[in-house]
N, C-alpha and C. Protein backbone atom coordinates (compact mmCIF):
# COMPACT_ATOMS: atom_id res chain seq x y z
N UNK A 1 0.84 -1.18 0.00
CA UNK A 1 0.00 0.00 0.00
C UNK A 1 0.89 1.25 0.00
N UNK A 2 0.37 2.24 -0.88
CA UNK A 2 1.29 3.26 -0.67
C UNK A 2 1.00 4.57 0.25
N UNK A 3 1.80 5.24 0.69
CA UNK A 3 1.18 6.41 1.25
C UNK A 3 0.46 7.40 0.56
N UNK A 4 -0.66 8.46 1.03
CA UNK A 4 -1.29 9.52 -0.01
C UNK A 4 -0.78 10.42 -0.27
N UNK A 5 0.84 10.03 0.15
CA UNK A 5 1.86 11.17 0.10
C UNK A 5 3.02 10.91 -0.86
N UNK A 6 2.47 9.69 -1.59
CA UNK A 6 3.74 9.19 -2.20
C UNK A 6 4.40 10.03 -3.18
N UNK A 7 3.19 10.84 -3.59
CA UNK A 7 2.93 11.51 -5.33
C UNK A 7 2.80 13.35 -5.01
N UNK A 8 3.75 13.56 -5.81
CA UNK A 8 3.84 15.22 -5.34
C UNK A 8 2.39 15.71 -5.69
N UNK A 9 1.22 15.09 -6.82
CA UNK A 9 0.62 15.88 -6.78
C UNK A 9 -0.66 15.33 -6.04
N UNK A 10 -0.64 14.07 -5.14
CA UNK A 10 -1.54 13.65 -4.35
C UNK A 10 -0.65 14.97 -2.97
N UNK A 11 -0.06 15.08 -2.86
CA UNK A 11 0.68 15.74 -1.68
C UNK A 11 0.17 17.39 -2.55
N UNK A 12 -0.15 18.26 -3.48
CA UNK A 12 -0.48 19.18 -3.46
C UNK A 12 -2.19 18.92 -3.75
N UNK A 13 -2.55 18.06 -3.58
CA UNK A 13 -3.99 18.05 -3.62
C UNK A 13 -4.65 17.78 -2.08
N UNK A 14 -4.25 17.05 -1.21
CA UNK A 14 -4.05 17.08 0.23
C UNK A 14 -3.43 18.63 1.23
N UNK A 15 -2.47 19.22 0.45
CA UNK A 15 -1.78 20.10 1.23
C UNK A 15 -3.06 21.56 0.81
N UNK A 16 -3.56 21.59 -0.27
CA UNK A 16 -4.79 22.55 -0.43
C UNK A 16 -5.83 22.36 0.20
N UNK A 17 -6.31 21.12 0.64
CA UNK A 17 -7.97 20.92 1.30
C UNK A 17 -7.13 21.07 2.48
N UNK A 18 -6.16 20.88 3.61
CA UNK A 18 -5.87 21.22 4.23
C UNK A 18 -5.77 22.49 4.71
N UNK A 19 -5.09 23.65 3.64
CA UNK A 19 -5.17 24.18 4.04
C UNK A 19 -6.74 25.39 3.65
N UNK A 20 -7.04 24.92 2.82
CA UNK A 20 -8.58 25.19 2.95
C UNK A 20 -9.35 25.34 4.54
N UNK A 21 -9.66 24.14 4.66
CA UNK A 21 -10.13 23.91 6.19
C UNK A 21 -9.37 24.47 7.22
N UNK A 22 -7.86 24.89 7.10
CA UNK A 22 -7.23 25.95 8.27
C UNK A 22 -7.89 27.15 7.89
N UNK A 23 -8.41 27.76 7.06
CA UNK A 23 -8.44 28.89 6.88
C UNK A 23 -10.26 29.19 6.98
N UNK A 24 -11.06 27.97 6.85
CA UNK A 24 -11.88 28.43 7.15
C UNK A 24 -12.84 28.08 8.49
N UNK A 25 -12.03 27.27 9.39
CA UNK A 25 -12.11 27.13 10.64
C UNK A 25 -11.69 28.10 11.54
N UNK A 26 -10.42 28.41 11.04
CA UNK A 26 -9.75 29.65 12.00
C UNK A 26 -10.54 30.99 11.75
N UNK A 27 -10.78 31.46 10.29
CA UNK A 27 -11.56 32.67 10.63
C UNK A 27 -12.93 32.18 11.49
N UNK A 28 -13.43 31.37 11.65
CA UNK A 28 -14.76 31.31 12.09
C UNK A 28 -14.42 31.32 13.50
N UNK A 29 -13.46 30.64 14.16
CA UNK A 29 -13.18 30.87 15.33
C UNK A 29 -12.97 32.10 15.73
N UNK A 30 -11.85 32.65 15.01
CA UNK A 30 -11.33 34.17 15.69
C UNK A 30 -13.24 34.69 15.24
N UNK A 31 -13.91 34.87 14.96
CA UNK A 31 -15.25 35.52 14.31
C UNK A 31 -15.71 35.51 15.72
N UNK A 32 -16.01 34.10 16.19
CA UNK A 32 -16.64 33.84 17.54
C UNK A 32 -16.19 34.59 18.28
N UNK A 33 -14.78 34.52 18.63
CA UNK A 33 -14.19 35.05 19.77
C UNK A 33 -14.53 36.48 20.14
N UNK A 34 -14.31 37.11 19.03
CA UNK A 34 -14.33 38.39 19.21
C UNK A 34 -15.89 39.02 19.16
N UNK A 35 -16.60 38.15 18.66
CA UNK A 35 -18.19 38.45 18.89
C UNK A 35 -18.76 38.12 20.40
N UNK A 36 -17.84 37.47 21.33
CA UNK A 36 -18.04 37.16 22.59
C UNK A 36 -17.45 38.66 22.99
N UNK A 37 -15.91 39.21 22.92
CA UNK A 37 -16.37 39.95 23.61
C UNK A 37 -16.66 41.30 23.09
N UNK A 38 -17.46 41.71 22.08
CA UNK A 38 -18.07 42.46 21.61
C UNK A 38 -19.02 42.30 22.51
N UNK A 39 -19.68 41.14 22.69
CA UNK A 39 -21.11 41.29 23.84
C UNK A 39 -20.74 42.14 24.73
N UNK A 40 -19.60 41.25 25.85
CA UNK A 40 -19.47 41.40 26.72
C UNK A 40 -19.10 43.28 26.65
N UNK A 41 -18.41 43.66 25.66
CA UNK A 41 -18.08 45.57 25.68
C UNK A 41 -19.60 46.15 25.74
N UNK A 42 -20.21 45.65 24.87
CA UNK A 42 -21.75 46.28 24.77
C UNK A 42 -22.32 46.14 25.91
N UNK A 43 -22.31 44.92 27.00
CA UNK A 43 -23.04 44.99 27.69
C UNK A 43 -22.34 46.01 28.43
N UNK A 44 -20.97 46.09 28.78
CA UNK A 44 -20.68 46.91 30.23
C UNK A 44 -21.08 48.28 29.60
N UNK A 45 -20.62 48.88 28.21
CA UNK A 45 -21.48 50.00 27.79
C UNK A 45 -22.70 50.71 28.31
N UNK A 46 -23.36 49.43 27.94
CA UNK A 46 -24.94 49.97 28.89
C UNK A 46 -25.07 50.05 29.82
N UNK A 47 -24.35 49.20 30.63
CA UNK A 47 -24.45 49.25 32.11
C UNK A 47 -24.13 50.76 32.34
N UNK A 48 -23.10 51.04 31.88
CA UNK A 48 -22.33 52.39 32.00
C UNK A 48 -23.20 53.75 32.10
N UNK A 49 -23.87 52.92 30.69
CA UNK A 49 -25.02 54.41 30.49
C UNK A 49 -26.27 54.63 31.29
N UNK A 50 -26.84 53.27 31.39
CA UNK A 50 -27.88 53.35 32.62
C UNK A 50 -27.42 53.94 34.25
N UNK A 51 -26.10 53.42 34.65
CA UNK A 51 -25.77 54.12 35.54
C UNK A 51 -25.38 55.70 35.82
N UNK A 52 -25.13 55.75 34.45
CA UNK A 52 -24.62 57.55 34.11
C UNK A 52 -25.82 58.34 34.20
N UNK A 53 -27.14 57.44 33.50
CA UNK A 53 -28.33 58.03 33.51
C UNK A 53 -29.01 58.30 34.97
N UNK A 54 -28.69 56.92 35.73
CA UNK A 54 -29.36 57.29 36.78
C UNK A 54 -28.54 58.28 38.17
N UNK A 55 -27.15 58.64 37.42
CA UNK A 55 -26.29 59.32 38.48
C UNK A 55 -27.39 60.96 38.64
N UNK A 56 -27.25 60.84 37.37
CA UNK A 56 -27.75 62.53 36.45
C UNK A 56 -29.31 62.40 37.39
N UNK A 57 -29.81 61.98 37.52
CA UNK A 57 -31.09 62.11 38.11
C UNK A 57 -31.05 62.43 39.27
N UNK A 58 -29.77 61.61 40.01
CA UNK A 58 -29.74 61.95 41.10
C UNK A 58 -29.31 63.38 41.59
N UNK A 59 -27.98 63.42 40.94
CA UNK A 59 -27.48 65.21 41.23
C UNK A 59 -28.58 65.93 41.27
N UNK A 60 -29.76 65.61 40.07
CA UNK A 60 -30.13 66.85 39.66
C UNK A 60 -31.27 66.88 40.96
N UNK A 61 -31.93 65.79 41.51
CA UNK A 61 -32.35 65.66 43.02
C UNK A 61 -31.74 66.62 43.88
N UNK A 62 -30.34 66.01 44.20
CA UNK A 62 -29.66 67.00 44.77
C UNK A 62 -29.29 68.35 44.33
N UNK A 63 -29.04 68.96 43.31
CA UNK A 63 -29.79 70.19 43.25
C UNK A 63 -30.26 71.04 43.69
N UNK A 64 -32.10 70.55 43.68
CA UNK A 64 -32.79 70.67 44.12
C UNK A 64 -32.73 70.64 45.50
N UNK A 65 -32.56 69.65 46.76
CA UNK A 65 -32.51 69.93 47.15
C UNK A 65 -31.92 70.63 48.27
N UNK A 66 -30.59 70.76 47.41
CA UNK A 66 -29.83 72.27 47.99
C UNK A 66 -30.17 73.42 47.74
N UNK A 67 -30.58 73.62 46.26
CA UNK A 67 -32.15 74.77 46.42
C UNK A 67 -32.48 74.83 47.60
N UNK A 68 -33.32 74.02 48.09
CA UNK A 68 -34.66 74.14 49.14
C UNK A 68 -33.66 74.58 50.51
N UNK A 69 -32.55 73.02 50.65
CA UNK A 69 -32.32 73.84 51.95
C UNK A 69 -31.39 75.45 52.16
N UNK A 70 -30.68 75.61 50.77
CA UNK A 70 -30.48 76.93 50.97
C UNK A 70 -30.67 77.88 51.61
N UNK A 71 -32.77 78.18 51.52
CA UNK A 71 -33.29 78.80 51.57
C UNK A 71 -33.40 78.82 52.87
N UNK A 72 -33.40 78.02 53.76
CA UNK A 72 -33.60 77.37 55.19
C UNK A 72 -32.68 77.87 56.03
N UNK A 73 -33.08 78.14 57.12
CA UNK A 73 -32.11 78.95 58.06
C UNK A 73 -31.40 77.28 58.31
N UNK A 74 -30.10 77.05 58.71
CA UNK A 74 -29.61 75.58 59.01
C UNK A 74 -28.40 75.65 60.12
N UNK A 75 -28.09 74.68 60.72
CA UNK A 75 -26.94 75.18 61.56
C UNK A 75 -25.74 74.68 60.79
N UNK A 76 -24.29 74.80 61.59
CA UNK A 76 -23.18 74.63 60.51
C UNK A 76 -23.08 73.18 60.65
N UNK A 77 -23.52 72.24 61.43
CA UNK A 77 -23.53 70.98 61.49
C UNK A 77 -24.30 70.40 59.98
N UNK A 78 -25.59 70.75 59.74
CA UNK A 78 -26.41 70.44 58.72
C UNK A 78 -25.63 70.41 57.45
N UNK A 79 -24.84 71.76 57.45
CA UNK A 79 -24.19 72.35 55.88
C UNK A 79 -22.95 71.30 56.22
N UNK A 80 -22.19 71.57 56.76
CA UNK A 80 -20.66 70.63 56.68
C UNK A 80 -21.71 69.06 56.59
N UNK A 81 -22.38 68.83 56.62
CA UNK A 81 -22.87 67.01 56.47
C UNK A 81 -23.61 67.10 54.78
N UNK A 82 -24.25 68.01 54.52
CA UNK A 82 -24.63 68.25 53.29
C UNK A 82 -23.38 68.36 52.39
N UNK A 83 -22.60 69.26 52.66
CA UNK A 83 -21.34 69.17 51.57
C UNK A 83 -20.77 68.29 51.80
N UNK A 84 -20.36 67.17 53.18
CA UNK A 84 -19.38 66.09 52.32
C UNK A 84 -20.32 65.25 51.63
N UNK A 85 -21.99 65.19 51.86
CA UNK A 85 -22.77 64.06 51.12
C UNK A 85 -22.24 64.77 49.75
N UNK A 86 -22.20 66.30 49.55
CA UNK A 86 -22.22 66.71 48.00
C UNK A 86 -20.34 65.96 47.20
N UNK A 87 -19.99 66.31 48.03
CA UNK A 87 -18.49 65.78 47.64
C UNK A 87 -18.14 64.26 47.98
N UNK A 88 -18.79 63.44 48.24
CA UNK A 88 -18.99 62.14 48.02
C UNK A 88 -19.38 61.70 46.63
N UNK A 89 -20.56 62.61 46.58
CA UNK A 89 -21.13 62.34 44.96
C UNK A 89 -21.18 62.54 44.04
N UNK A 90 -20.47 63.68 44.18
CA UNK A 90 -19.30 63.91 43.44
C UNK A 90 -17.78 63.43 42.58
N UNK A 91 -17.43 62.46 44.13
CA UNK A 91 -16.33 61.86 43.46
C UNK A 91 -17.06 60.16 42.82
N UNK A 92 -18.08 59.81 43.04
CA UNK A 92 -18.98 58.63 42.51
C UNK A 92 -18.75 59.18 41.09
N UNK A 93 -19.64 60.28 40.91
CA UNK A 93 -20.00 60.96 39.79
C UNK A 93 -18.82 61.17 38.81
N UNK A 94 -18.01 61.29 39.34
CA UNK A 94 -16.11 61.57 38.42
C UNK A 94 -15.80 60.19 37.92
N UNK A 95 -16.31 59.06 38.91
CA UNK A 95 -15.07 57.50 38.75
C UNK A 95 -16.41 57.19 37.79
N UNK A 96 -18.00 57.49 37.30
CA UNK A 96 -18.88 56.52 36.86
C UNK A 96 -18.53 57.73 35.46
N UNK A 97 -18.07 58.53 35.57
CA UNK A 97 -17.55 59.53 34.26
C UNK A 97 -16.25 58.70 33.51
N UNK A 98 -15.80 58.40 34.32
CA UNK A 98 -14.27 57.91 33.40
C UNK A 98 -14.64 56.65 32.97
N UNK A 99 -15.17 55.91 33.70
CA UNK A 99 -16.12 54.37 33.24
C UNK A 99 -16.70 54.93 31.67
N UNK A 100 -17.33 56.09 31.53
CA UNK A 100 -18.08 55.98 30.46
C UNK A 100 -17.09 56.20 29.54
N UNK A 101 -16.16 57.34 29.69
CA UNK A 101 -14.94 57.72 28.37
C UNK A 101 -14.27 56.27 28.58
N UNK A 102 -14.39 54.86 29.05
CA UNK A 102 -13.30 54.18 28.89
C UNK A 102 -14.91 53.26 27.76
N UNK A 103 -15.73 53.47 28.32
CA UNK A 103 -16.91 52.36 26.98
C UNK A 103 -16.70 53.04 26.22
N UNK A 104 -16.56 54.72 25.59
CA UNK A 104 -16.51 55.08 24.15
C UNK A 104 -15.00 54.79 23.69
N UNK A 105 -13.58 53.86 24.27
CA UNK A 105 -12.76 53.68 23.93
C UNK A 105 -12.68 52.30 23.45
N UNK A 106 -14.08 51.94 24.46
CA UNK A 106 -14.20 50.28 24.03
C UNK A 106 -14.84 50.46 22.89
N UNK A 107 -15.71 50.97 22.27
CA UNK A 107 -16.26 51.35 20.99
C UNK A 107 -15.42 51.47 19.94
N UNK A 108 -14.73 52.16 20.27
CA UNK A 108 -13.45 52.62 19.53
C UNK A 108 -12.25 51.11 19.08
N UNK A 109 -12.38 50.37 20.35
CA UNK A 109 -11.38 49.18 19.88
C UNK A 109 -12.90 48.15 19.47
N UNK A 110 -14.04 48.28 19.17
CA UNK A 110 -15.22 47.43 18.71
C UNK A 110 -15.00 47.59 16.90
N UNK A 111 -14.89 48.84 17.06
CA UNK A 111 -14.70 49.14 15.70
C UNK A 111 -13.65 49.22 14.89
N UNK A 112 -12.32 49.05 15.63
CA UNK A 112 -11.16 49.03 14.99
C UNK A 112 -11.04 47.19 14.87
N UNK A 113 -11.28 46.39 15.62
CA UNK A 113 -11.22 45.07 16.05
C UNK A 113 -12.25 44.52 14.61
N UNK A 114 -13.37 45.41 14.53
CA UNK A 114 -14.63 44.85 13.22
C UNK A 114 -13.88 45.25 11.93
N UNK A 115 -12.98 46.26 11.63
CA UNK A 115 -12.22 46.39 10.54
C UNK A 115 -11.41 45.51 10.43
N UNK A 116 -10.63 44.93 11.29
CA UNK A 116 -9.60 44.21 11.18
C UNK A 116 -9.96 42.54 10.58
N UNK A 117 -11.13 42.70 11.65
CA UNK A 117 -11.66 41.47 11.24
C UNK A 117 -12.29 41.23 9.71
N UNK A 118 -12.51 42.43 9.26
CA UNK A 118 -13.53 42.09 7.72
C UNK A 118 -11.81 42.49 6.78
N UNK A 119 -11.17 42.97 7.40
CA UNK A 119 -9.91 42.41 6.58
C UNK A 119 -9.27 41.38 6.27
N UNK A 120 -9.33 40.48 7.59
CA UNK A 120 -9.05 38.90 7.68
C UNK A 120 -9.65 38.03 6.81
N UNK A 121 -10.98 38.46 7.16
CA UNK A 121 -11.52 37.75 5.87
C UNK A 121 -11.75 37.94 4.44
N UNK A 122 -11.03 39.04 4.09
CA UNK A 122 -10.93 39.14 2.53
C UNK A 122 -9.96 38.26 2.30
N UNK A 123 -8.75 38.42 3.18
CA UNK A 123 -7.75 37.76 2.83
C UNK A 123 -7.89 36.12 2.97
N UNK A 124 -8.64 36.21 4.16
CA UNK A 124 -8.71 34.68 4.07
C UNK A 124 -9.60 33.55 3.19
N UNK A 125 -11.00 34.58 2.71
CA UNK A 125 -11.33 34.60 1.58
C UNK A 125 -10.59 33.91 -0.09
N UNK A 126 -9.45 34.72 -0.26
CA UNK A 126 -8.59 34.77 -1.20
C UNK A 126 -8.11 33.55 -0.79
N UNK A 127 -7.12 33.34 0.19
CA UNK A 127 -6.11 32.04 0.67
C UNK A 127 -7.10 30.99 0.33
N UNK A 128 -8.25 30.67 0.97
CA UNK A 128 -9.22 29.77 0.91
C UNK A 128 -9.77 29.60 -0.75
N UNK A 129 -9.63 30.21 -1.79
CA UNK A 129 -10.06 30.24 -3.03
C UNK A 129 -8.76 29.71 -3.38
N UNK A 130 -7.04 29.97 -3.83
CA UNK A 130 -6.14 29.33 -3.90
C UNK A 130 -5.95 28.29 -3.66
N UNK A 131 -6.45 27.66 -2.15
CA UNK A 131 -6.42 26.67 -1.54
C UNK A 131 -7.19 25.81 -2.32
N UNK A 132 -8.16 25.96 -2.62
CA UNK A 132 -9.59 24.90 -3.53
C UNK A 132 -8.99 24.88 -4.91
N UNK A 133 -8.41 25.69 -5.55
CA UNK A 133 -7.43 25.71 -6.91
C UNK A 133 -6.52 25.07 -6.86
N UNK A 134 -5.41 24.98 -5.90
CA UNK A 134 -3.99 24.15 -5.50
C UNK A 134 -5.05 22.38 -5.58
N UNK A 135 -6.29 22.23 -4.32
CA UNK A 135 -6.59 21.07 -4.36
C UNK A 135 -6.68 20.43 -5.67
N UNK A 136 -7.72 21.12 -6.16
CA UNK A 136 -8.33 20.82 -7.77
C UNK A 136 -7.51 20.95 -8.52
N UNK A 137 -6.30 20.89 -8.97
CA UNK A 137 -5.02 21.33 -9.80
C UNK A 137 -4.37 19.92 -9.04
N UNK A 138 -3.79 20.04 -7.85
CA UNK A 138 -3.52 18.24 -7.50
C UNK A 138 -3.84 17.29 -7.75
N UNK A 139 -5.64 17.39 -7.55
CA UNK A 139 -6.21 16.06 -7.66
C UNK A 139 -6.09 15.75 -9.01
N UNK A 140 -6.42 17.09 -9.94
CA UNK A 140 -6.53 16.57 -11.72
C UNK A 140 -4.98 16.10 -12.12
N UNK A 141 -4.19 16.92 -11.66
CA UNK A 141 -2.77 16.34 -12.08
C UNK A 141 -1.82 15.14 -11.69
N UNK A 142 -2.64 14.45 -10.57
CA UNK A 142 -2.50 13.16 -10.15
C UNK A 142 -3.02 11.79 -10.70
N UNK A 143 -4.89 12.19 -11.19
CA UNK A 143 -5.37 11.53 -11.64
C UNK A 143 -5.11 11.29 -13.39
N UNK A 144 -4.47 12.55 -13.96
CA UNK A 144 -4.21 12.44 -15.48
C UNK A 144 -1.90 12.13 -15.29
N UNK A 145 -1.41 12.26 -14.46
CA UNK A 145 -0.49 11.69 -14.49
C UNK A 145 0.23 11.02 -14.31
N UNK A 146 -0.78 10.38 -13.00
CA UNK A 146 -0.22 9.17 -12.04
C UNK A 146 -1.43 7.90 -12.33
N UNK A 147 -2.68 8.12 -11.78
CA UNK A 147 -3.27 7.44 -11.98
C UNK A 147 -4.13 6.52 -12.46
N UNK A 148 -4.22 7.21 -13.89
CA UNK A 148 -4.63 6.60 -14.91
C UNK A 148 -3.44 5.66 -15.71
N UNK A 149 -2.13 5.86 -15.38
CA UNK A 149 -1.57 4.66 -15.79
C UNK A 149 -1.68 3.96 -14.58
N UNK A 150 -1.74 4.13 -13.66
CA UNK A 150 -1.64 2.78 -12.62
C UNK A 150 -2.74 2.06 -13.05
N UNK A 151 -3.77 2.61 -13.71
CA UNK A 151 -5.53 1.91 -13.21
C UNK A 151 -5.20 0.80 -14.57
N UNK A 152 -4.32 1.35 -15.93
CA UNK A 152 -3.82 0.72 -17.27
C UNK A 152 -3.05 -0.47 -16.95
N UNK A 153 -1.72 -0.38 -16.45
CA UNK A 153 -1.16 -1.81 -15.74
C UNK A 153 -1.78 -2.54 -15.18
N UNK A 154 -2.74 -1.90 -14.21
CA UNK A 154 -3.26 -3.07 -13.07
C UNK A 154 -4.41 -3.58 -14.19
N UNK A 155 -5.03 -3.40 -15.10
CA UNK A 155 -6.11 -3.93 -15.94
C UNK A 155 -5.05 -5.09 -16.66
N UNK A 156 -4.17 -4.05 -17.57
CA UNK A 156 -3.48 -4.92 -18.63
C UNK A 156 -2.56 -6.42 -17.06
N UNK A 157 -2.59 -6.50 -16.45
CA UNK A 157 -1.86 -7.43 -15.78
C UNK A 157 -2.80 -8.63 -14.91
């Protein structure tokens, strides 16, 4: 028995479906991967924004009601407990701010990461079309130069 490697062009008709199937397994993988964490950016995104949304509601509560007690005769105990609540939420309000400029950076690598990726696959596209040409160019040049005399001896014998 011989190997399917015996014949350079059984070996370039094997070495193309091979690498066919590397090329179109691997883009589909890297595809997955990065569509996982595309979720995962989108989701913390929103999280981001719902929390940004509901910070903003709150200040603007507070606001208000530093409006009101403004107006209010208060002792200095009241005001020094009101301003560190204000400068507490303040610094919430700063760290749930930089959270959000870091999701429009994740956007930013969503969309540089989706270019890259529809580049991969042009190319891999292409490799994978070569690859099915190299096969089909093996298999025909095996079967019209190798194997059709083997199939002639083994009849004539």
């Amino acid at each position: 028995m011989q190997a399917p490697t015996d014949n350079i062009y059984k070996f370039l008709a094997i070495s193309g479906l091979i690498c066919f199937l590397f090329f179109y397994f691997d883009y589909e993988q890297r595809k997955d991967a990065l569509q996982v964490r595309k979720d995962d950016w989108m989701l913390k995104a929103a999280e981001m924004k719902a929390v940004m949304a509901a910070s903003s509601k709150v200040l603007a509560a507070m606001e208000k009601r530093q409006e009101a007690l403004s107006s209010e005769k208060r002792t200095a105990a009241q005001i020094d407990a009101d301003y560190l609540d204000i400068i507490r939420f303040q610094e919430k309000f700063l760290e749930k701010t930089l959270a959000v400029d870091t999701s429009e950076q994740t956007r930013a690598l969503i969309s540089r990461t989706d270019s890259e990726l529809t580049l991969l696959k042009n190319k891999y596209d292409l490799y994978k079309v070569i690859s099915i040409i190299l096969f089909g160019v093996g298999l025909i040049l095996w079967f019209w130069r190798t194997q059709r005399h083997i199939d002639r001896k083994e009849r004539e014998a």
